[in-house]
Every structure is written in structure tokens, then in C-alpha cells.
Protein backbone atom coordinates (compact mmCIF):
# COMPACT_ATOMS: atom_id res chain seq x y z
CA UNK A 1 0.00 0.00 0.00
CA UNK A 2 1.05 3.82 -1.16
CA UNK A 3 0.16 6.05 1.55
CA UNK A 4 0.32 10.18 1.06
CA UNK A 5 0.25 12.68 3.94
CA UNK A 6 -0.08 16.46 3.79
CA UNK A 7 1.77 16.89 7.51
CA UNK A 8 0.58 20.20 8.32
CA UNK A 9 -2.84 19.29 7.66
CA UNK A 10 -2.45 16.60 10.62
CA UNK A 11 -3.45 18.29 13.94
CA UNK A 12 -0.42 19.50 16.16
CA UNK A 13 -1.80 17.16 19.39
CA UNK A 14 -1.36 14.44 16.93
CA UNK A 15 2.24 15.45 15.59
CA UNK A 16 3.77 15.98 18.93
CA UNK A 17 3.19 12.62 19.63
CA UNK A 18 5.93 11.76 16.72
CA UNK A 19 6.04 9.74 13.56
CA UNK A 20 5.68 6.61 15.25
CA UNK A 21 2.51 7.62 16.25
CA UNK A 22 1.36 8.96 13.15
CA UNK A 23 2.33 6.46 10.94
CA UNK A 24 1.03 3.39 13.24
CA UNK A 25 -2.65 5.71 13.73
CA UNK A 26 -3.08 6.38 9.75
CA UNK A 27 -2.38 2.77 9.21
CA UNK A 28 -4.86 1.51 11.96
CA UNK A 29 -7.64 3.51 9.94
CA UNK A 30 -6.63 2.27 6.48
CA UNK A 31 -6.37 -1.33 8.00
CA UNK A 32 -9.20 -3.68 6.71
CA UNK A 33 -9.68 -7.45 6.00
CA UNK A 34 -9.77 -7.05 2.58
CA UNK A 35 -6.34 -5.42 1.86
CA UNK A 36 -4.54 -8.22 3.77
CA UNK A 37 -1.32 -5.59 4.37
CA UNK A 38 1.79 -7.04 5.02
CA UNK A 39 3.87 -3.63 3.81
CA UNK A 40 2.79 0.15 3.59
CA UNK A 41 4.66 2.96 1.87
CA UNK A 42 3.76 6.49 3.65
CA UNK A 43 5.16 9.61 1.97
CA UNK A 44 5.30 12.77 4.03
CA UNK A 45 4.34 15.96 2.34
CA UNK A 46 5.28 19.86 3.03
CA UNK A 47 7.38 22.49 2.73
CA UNK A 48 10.83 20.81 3.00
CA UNK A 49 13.27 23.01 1.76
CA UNK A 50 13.30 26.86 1.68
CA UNK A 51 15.43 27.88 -1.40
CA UNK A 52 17.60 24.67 -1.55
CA UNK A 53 18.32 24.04 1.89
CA UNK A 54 15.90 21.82 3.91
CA UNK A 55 14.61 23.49 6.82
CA UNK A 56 14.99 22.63 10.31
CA UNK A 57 11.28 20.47 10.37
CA UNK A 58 12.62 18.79 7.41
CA UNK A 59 15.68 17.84 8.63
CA UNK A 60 14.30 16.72 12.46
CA UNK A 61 12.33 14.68 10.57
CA UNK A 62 14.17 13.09 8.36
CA UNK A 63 16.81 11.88 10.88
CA UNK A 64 13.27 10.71 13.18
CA UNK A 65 12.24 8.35 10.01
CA UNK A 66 16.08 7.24 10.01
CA UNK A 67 15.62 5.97 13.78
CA UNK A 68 12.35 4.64 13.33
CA UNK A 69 11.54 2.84 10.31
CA UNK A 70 10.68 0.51 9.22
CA UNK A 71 7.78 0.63 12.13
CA UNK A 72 5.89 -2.42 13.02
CA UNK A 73 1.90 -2.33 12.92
CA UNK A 74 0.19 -5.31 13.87
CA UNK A 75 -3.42 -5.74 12.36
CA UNK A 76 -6.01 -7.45 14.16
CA UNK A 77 -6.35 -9.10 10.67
CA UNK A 78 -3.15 -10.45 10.56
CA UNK A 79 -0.28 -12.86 12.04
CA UNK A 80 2.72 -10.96 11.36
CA UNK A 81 3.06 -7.17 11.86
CA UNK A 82 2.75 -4.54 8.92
CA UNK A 83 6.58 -3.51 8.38
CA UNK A 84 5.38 0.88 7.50
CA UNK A 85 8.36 3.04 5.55
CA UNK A 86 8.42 6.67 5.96
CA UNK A 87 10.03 9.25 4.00
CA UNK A 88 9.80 12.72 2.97
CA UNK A 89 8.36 13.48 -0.14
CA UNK A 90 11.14 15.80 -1.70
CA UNK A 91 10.27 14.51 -5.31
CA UNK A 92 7.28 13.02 -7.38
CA UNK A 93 7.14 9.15 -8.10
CA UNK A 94 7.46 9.55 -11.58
CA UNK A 95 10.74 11.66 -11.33
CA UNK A 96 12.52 10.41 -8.24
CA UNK A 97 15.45 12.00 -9.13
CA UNK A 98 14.29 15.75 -9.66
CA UNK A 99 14.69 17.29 -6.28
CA UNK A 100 12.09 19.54 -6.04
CA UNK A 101 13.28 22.78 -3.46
CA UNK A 102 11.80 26.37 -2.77
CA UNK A 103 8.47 24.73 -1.35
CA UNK A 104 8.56 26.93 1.88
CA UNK A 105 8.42 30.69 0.87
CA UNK A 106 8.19 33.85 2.58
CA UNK A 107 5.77 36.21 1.15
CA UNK A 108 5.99 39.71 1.32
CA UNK A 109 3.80 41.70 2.78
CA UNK A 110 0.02 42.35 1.26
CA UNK A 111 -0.66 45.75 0.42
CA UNK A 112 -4.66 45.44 0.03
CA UNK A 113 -4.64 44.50 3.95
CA UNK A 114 -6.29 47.19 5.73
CA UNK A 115 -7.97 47.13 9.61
CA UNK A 116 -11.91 47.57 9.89
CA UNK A 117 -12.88 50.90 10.99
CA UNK A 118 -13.37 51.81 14.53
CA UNK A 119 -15.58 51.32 16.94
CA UNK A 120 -14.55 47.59 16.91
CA UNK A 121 -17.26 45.61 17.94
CA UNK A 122 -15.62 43.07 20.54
CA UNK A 123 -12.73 45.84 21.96
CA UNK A 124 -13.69 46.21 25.35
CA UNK A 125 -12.32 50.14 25.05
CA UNK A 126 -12.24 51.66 22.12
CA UNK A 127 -10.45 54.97 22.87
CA UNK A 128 -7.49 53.38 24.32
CA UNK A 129 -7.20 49.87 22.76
CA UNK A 130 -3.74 49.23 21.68
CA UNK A 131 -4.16 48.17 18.78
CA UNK A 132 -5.14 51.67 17.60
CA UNK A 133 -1.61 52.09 16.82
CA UNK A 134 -1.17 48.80 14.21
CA UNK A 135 -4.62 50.40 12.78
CA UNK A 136 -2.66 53.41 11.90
CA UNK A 137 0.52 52.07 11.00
CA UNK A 138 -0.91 49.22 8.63
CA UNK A 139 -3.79 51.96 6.92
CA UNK A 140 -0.53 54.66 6.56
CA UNK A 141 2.22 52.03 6.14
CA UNK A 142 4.52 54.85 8.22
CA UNK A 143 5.56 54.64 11.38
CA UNK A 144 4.27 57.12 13.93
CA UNK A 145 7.37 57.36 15.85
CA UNK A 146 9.40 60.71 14.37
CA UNK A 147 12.34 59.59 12.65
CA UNK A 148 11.37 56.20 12.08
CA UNK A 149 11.54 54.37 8.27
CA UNK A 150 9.74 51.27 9.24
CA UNK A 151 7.60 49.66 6.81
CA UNK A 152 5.07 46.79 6.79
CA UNK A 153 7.46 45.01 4.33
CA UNK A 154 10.22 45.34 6.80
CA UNK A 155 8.07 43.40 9.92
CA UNK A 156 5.16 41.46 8.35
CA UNK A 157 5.50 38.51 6.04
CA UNK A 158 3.58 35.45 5.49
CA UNK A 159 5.08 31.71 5.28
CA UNK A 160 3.74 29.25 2.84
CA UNK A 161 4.02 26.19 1.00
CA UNK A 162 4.18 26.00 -2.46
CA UNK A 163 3.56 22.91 -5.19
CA UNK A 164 3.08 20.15 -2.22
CA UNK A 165 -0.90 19.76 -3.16
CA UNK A 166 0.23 19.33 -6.85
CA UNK A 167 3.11 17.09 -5.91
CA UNK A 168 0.35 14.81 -4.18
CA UNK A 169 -2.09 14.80 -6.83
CA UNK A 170 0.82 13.82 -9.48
CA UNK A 171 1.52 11.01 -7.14
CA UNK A 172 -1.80 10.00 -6.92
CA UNK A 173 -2.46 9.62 -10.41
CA UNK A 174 0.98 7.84 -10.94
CA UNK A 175 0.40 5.43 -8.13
CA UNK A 176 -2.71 4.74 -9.38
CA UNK A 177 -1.54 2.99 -12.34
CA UNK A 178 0.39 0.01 -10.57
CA UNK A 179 -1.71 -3.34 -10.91
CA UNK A 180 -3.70 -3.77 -8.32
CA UNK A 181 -2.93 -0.53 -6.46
CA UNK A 182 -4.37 0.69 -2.88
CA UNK A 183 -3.88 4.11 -1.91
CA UNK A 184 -3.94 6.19 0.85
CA UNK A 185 -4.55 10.09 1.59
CA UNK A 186 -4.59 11.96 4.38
CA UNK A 187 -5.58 15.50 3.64
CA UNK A 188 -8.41 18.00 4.48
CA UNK A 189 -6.95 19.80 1.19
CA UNK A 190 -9.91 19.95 -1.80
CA UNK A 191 -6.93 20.40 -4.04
CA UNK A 192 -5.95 17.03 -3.97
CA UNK A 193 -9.99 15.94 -4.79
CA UNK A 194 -9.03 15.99 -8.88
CA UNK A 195 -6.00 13.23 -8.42
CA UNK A 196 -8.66 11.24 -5.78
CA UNK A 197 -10.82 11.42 -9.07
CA UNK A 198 -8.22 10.42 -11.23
CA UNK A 199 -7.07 7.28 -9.15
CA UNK A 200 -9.95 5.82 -7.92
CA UNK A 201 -10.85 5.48 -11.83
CA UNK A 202 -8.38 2.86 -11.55
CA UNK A 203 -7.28 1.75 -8.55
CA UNK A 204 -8.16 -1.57 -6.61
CA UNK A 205 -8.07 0.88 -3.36
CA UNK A 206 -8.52 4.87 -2.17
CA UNK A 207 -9.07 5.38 1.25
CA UNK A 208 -9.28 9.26 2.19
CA UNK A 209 -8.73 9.77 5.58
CA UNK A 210 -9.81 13.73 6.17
CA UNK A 211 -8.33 15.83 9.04
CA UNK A 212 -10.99 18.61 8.45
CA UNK A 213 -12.98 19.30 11.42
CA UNK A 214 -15.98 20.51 9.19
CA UNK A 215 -18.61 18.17 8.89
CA UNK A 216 -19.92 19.65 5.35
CA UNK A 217 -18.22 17.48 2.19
CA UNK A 218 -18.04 19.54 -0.74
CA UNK A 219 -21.26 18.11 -3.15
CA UNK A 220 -18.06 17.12 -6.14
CA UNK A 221 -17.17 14.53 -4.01
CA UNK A 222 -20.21 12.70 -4.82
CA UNK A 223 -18.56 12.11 -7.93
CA UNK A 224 -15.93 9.79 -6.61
CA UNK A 225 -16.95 6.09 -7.33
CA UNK A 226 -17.52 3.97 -4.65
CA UNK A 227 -15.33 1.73 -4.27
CA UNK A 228 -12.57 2.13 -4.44
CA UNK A 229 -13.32 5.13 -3.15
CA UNK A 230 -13.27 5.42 0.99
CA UNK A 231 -13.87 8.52 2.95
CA UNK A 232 -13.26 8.24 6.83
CA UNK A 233 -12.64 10.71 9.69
CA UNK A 234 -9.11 11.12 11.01
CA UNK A 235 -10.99 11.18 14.84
């Protein structure tokens, strides 16, 4: 079994608990009769290197998979245990060799952000709330302080992962095509719904396990066939 994981999507209570945790748990809810597992495969997706140096996440990480794998699940439906691999997901399975870097960014800061007019609603004192002061400074992008150059550009930026959702889907779609495949997702993403599509057209298996703690599924899903096609709750 392929499994893919979007790790930030994965709630922190459930990270801190380590890989070992998380690989044994998403296992446990993939397990069934029917797949008779005896191996698993889990890629770990995010935003492992910034520029082309992997970031300090990626690298605790990657030595933690070192230590542990491979990590023994045993099924209730089975003798021996489930031997689970873990690895980053630093390239696509159809190009295993392309690195693929600069998927943690720093954006600069937004200049359409602006602050909602005063009085604020929920401020328990509006004529002396500190935050009067970021209201002017975002609105005026100048510092009050005379003297002072500061810009929102120079103090505000905004971190984010980039291709890791397409990266997924590609995968998805590629692992699809193996005889006899079963897949697994874990992801509260909708981006990833068009490579669900495009594998369960053809796999023997796609269980989505979804860490979103909104009960409304987006009506497209309907569209999945059933099977392969599995939804289920990450809690």
C-alpha cells in the first residue's frame, strides 16, 4: 500500500506525539480485512526546503524516520506485523530524481490589507485599545514614531508552501496505475480531490482519511466512485 500525507494538515496534538505515532494511527484507519497488508509505503508531504536548503522540520524529521523505520503495525487481521516506511516526499514518483526545493516561501507583505474601521465591535475600550496604533501604521504604512523608516514590508510577512498539493495529486495519479494498487490520503486539502478522481478510476483501493474538522463534504465529491473510493474521519 502507497500512503500520502499532507503533515501540516495533521493536527499539532497528533504530531507531537511523533512519527511513530502517526504512521502506526493512519495505518490503523486504512487497515481492513480485505487489503490483507503485510507492507505500507507512507510519503510525508510539506514544505521541505526553503530555497535549496531543507529546513529545520525537514531535517528533524528526516533523521526521526532514520531511527524509526521501518515501524511495526500489527493488524487485528493479521499474524505478522505490517513492516510501514516513511520518507519525505522531496520529489514526485514519476521523477525520483528531480529534487524539487523552494516549497517553503516567505511572502511579502500584502498591500490590500487594511484594519476595519473603529468602533470595533468586541474591543472592550475603544479609545485606548492598543491596537489603535497597528490600525494606523498598517492603513498609513509609516511609522508614527518621528524619525522612524519602518515599513510593513520590513516586519510582516507570510510563510507558505508551495507545489506540495500538486506534488500529491501527481503522485496520486501515478500510483494509481500500478496493478492492483491501494492508496492512501490523508488531507483535508480539496486540491488534492481531482487526483482522488483520477485514481480511484483505476485503482483496486482509495481510502481518504480527512483531518478537516468541518462536517460539510463539498457536493463534487459525490462524484468519486464507490469503491474504491473510501472517505473516513481522522478522529
Amino acid at each position: 500500500m502507497l500512503v500520502f500525507i499532507d503533515y501540516d494538515n495533521v493536527d499539532l496534538s497528533e504530531r507531537r506525539q511523533g512519527l511513530d505515532h502517526l504512521l502506526r494511527k493512519t495505518v490503523s484507519l486504512m487497515d481492513d480485512p480485505s487489503m490483507a497488508l503485510s507492507s505500507v509505503r507512507v510519503r510525508l508531504y510539506g514544505g521541505w526546503y526553503e530555497g535549496g536548503t531543507l529546513t529545520r522540520l525537514g531535517q528533524t524529521l528526516s533523521a526521526e524516520l532514520r531511527r524509526i523505520s521501518p515501524v511495526r503495525y500489527q493488524s487485528p487481521h493479521a499474524s505478522v506485523p505490517v513492516l510501514i516506511r516513511g520518507e519525505l516526499a522531496t520529489t514526485i514518483l514519476a521523477a525520483p530524481r528531480a529534487l524539487i526545493t523552494n516549497t517553503f516561501r516567505k511572502k511579502g507583505y500584502p498591500r490590500n490589507l487594511k484594519c476595519e474601521e473603529r468602533p470595533w465591535l468586541s474591543c472592550s475600550d475603544n479609545d485606548n485599545c492598543p491596537l489603535i496604533a497597528m490600525q494606523k501604521f498598517l492603513d498609513s504604512e509609516v511609522c508614527a514614531a518621528r524619525g522612524c523608516y519602518v515599513q510593513p514590508d520590513g516586519v510582516l510577512h507570510k510563510q507558505e508552501q508551495k507545489v506540495v498539493d500538486s506534488m500529491m495529486v501527481a503522485d496520486l495519479i501515478d500510483g494509481s496505475l500500478a496493478e492492483e494498487s491501494m492508496l492512501g490520503v490523508v488531507s483535508r486539502d480539496d486540491d488534492v480531490w481531482p487526483g482522488l478522481y483520477m485514481a480511484s478510476r483505476t485503482a483496486k483501493s482509495v481510502v481518504h482519511i480527512s483531518t478537516s474538522v468541518s462536517p460539510r463534504v463539498p457536493k463534487y465529491y459525490e462524484a468519486l466512485p464507490s469503491p474504491p473510493y473510501k472517505r473516513i474521519n481522522w478522529s
